[in-house]
Protein backbone atom coordinates (compact mmCIF):
# COMPACT_ATOMS: atom_id res chain seq x y z
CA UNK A 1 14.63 -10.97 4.85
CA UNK A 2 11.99 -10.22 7.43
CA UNK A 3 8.22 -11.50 7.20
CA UNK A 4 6.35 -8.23 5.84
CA UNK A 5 8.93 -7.98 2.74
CA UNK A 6 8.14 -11.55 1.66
CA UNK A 7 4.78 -11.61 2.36
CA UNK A 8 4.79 -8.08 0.06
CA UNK A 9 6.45 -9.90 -2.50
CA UNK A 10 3.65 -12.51 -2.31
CA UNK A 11 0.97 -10.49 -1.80
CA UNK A 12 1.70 -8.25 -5.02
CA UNK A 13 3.08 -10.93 -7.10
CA UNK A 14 -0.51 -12.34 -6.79
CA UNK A 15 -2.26 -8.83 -7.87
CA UNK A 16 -2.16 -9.41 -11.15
CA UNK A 17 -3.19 -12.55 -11.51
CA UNK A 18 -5.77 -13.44 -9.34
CA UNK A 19 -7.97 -14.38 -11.70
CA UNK A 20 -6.08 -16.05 -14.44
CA UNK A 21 -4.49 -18.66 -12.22
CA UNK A 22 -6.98 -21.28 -12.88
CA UNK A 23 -6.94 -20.59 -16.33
CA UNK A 24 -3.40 -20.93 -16.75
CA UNK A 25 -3.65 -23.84 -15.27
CA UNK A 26 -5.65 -25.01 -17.79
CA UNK A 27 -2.80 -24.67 -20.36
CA UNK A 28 -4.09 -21.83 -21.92
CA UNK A 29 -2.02 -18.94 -23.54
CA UNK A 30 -2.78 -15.01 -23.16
CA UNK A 31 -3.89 -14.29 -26.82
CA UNK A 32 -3.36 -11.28 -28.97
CA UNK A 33 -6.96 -10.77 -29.37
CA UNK A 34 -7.68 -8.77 -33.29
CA UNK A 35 -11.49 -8.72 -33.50
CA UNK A 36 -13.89 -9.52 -30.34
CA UNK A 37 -16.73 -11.76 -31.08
CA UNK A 38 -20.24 -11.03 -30.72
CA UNK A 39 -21.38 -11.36 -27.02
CA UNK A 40 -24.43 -13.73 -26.24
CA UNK A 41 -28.00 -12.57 -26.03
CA UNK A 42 -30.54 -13.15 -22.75
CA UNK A 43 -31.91 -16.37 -24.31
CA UNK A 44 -31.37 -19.20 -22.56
CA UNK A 45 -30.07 -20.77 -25.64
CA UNK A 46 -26.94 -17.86 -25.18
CA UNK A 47 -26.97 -17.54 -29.30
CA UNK A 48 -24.51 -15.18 -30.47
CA UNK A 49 -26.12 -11.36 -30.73
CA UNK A 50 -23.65 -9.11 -33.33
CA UNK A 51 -21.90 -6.04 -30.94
CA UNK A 52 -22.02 -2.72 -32.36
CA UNK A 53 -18.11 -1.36 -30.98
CA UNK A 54 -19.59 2.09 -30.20
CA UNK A 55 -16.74 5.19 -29.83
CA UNK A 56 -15.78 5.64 -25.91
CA UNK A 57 -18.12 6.78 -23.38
CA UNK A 58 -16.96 10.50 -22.53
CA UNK A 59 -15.14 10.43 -19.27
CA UNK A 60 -18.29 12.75 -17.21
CA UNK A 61 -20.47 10.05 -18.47
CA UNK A 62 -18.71 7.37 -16.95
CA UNK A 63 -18.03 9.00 -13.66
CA UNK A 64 -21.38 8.76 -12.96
CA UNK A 65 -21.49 4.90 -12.57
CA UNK A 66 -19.28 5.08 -9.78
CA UNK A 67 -21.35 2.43 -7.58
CA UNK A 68 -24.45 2.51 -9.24
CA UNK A 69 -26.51 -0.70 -8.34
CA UNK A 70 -25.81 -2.69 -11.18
CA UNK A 71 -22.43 -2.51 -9.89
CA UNK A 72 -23.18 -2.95 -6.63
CA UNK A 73 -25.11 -5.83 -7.61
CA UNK A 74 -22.23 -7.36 -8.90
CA UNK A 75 -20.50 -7.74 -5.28
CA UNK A 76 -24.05 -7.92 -3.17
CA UNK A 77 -25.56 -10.94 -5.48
CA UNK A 78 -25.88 -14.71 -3.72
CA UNK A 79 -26.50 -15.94 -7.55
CA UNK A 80 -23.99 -14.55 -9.94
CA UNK A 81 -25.81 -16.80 -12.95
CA UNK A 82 -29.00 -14.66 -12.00
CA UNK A 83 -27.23 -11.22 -11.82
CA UNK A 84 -25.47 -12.14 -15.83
CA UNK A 85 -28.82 -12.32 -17.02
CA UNK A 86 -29.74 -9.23 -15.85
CA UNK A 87 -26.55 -7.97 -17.88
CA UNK A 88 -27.45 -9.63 -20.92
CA UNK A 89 -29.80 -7.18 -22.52
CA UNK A 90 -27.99 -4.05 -21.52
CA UNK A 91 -24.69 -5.76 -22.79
CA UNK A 92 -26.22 -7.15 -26.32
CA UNK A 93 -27.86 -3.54 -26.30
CA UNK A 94 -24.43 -1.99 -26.36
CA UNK A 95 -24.45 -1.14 -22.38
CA UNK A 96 -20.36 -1.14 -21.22
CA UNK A 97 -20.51 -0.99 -18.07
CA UNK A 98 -22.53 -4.17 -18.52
CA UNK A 99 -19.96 -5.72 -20.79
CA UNK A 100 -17.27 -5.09 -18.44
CA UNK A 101 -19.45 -6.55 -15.34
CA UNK A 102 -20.14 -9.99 -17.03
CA UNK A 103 -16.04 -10.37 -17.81
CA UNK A 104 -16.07 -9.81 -13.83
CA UNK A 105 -18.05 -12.36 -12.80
CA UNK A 106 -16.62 -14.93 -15.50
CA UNK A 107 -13.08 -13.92 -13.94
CA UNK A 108 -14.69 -14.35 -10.69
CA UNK A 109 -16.44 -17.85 -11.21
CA UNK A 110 -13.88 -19.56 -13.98
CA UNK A 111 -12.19 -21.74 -10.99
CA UNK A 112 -15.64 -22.89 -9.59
CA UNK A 113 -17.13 -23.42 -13.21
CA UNK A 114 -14.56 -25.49 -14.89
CA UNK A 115 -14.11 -28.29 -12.58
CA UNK A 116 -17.24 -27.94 -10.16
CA UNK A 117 -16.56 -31.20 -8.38
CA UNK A 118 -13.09 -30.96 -8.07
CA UNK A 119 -13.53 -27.18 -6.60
CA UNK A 120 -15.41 -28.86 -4.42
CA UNK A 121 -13.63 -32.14 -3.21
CA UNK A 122 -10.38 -29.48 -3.25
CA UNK A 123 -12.10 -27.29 -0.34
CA UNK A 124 -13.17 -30.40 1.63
CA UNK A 125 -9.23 -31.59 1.60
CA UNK A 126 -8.06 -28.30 2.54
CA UNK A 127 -10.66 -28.31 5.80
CA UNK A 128 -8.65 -31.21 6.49
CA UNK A 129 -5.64 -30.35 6.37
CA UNK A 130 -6.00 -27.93 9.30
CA UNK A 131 -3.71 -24.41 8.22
CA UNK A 132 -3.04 -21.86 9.68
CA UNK A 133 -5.34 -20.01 7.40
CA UNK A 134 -7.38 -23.01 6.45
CA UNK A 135 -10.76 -21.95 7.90
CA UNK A 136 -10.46 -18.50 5.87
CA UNK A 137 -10.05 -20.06 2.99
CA UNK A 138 -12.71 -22.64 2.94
CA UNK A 139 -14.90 -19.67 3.86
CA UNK A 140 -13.54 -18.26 0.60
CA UNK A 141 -14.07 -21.00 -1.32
CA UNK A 142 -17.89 -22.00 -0.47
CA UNK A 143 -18.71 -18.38 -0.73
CA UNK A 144 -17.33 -18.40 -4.65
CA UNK A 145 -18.81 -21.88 -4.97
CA UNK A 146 -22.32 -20.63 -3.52
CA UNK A 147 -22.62 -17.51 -5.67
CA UNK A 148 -21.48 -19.62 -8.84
CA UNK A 149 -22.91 -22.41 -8.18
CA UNK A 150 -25.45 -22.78 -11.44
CA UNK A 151 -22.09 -22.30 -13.78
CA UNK A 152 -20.77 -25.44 -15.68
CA UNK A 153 -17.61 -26.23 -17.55
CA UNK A 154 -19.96 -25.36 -20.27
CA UNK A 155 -19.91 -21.78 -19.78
CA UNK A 156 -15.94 -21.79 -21.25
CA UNK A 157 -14.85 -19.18 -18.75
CA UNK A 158 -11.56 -18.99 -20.50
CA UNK A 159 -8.59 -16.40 -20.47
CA UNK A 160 -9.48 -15.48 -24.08
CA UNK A 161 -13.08 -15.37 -23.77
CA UNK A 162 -12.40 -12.70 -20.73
CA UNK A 163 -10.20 -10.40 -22.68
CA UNK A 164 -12.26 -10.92 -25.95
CA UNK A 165 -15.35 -9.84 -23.18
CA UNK A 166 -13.10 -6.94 -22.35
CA UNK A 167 -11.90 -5.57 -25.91
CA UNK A 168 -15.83 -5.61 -26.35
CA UNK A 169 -16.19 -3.22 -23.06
CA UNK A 170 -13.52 -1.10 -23.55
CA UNK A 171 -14.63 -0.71 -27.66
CA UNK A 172 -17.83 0.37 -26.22
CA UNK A 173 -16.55 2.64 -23.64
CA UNK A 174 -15.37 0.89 -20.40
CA UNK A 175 -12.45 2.85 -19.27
CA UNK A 176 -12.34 0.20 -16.30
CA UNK A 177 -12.47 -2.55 -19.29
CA UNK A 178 -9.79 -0.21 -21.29
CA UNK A 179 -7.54 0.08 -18.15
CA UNK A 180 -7.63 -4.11 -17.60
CA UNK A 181 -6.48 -4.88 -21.00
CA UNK A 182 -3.43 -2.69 -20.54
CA UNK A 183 -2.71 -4.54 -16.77
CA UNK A 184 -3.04 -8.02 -18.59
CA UNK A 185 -0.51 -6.35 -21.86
CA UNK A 186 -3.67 -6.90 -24.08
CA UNK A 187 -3.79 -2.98 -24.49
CA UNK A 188 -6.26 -1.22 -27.33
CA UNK A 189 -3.14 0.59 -28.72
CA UNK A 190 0.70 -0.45 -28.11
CA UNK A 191 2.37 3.17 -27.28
CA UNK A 192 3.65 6.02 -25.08
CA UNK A 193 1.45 8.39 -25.84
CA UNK A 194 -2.01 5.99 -25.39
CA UNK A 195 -0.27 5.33 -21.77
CA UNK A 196 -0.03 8.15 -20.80
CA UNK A 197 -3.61 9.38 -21.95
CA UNK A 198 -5.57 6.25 -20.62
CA UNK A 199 -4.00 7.15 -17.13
CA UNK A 200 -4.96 10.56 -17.10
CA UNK A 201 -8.17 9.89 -18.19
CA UNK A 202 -8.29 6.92 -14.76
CA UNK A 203 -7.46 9.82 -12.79
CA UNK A 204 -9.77 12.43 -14.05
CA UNK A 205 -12.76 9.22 -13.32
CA UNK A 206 -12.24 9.04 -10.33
CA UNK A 207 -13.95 5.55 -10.91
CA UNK A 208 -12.85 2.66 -8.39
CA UNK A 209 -13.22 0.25 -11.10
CA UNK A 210 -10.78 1.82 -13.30
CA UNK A 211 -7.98 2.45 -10.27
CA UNK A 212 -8.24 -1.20 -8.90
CA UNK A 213 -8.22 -2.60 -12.84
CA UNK A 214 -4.82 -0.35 -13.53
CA UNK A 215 -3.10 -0.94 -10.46
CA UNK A 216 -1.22 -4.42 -11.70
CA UNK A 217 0.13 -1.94 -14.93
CA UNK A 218 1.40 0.37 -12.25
CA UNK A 219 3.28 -2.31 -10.34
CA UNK A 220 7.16 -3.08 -11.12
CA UNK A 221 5.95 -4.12 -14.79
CA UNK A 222 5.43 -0.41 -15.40
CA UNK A 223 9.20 0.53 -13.95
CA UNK A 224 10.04 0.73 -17.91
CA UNK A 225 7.25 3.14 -18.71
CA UNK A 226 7.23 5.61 -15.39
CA UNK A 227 7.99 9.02 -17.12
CA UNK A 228 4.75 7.96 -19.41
CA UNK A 229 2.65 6.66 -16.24
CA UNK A 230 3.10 8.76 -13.66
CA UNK A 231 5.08 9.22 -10.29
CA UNK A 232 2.75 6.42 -8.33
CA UNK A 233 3.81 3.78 -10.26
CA UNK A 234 7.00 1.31 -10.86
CA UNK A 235 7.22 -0.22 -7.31
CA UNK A 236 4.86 -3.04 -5.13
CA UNK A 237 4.26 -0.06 -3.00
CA UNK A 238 2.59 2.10 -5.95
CA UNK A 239 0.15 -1.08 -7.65
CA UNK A 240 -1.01 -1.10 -3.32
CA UNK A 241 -1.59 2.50 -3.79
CA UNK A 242 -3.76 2.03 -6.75
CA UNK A 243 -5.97 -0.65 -4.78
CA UNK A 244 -6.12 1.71 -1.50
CA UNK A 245 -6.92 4.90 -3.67
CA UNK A 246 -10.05 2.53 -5.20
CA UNK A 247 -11.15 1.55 -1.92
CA UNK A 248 -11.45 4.82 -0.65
CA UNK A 249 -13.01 6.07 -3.80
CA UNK A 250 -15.60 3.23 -3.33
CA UNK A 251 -14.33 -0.16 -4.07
CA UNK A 252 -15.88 -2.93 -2.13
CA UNK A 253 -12.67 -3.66 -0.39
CA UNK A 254 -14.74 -5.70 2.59
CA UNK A 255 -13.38 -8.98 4.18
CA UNK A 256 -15.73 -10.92 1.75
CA UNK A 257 -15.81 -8.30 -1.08
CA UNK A 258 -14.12 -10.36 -4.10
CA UNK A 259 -10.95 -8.51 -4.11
CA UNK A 260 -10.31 -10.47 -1.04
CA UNK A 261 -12.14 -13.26 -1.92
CA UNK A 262 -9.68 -13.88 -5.14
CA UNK A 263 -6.59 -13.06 -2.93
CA UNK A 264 -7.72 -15.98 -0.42
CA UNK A 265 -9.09 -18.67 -3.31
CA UNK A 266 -6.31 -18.12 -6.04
CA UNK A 267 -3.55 -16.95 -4.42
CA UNK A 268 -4.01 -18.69 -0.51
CA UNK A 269 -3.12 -15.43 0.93
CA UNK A 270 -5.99 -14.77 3.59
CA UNK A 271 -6.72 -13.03 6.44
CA UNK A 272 -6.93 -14.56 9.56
CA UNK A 273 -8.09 -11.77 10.83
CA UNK A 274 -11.51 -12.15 9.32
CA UNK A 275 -12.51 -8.37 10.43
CA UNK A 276 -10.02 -6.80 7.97
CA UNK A 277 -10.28 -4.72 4.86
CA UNK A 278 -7.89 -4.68 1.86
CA UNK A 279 -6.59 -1.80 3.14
CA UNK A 280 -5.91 -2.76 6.93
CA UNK A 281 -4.74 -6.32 5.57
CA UNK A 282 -2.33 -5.04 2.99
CA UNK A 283 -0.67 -2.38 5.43
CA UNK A 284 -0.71 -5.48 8.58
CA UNK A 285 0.85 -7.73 5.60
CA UNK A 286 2.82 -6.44 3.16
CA UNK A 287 4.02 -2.74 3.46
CA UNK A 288 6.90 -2.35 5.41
CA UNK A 289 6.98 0.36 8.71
CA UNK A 290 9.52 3.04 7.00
CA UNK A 291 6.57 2.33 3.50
CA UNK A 292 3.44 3.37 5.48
CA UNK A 293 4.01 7.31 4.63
CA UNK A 294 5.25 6.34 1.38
CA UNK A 295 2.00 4.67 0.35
CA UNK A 296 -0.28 7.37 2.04
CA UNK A 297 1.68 10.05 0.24
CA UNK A 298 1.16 8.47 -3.18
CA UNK A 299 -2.53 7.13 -2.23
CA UNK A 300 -2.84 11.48 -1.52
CA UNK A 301 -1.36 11.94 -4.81
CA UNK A 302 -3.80 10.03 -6.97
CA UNK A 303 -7.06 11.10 -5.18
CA UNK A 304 -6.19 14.82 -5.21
CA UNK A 305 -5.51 14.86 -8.81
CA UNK A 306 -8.13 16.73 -10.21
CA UNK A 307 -11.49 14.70 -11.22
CA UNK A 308 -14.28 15.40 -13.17
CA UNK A 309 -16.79 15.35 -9.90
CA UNK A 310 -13.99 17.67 -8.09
């Protein structure tokens, strides 16, 4: 087997899930999640604040968060405890987009905040140890551990709390949020027919959020569901797809954006390139010569489909 199939194999066995592997190492179970709980308010006390589940968003309302700067926000701030407090009262309030961006950064931040000083003794042995891609990653590392810093084990950034976060969201009307749960088999309804409408209705966004939180369900997991989800889906090469179509369509996909950030600290697949993308670093890694026109094609295919701002 030659390097770029095995490193494809890695490097898509690791989409989805990034951000659950310190949680699973925890010992903790996916959950079947029934009712969310109430989300915290602003106070600094975090007392529970009753939710509202408000009916979906409609899709043209959505498509006009694209990047706004509360988004933006999420990738550009140095304090991510800061930026959740500026979520707080939209969230309480009923906000989704909101809702969805605080399970982001407690996805982002559960490895740093459960353990803080054994994050931190772990990146000072891997400096040591002197990998190949050891310097990446203990750029990685610091950079999570800088932006999370004012987390604690406290905090209970746990796999439940995130998808109970993201039922919330999606309730209110996430679609991003919406298309997660179905990635992580947590889905707001169990059949064909809801398939098949969410991921029209990720296409007709056009929202970055929404491709890049799909892609994992459009990996090989969704091989047994392709007539329902569409022709870009079923293979590694398709969930890439996904994640190239949301970089294009505005994704931070940057060389310290945190969909490489998570690749680097979860998974210890890096770039020791430092100057590359997602989409240069998935193509150098992981897509194999005779795939290249396969994954353009199908990239073509989902960001021609017809969207409600084109």
């Amino acid at each position: 087997m030659t390097r770029k199939p095995l490193l494809l194999s890695a490097l898509v066995g690791l989409l989805g899930v990034l951000a659950w592997i310190p949680l699973r190492h925890a010992g903790q179970a996916v959950p079947r999640v029934a009712e969310p709980e109430p989300l915290p308010s602003a106070q600094a006390s975090r007392d529970a604040a009753p939710v509202q589940a408000l009916r979906p968003t409609p899709v043209a309302m959505r498509a006009t968060l694209s990047m706004s700067p509360l988004r933006r926000a999420f990738e550009e701030s140095p304090d991510l405890f800061a930026y959740t407090q500026t979520l707080m009262a939209s969230a309480v309030a009923g906000d989704a987009d909101a809702m969805w961006l605080l399970s982001l950064v407690q996805d982002y931040c559960a490895g740093y905040a459960s353990d803080p000083a054994t994050y931190a003794h772990d990146t000072q042995v891997i400096a040591r140890l002197g990998l190949s891609n050891g310097a990446a990653m203990v750029s990685a590392r610091q950079r999570v551990q800088q932006r999370c810093g004012r987390f604690v084990p406290q905090d209970g950034f746990s796999l439940p709390k995130i998808i109970t976060q993201r039922v919330q969201a999606a309730q209110a009307g996430s679609l991003a949020a919406e298309a997660s749960l179905l990635a992580m088999e947590q889905p707001l309804r169990d059949d064909e027919a809801y398939r098949r409408d969410l991921v029209l209705r990720v296409l007709e966004s056009r929202d970055p959020f929404a491709f890049v939180a799909i892609a994992p369900a459009m990996g090989t997991v969704g091989g047994a569901h392709r007539e329902t989800l569409g022709d870009v889906s079923g293979s590694d090469l398709s969930e890439i797809a996904w994640r190239i179509a949301s970089c294009q369509l505005g994704m931070d996909c940057s060389p310290a954006g945190a969909m490489m950030t998570n690749y680097c600290v979860n998974g210890g697949i890096c770039s020791q390139d430092e100057s590359q993308d997602f989409t240069t670093f998935a193509r150098d890694a992981g897509v194999p010569r005779q795939g290249v026109d396969n994954v353009d094609e199908m990239v073509g295919t989902l960001l021609s489909h017809p969207g409600v701002d084109g």
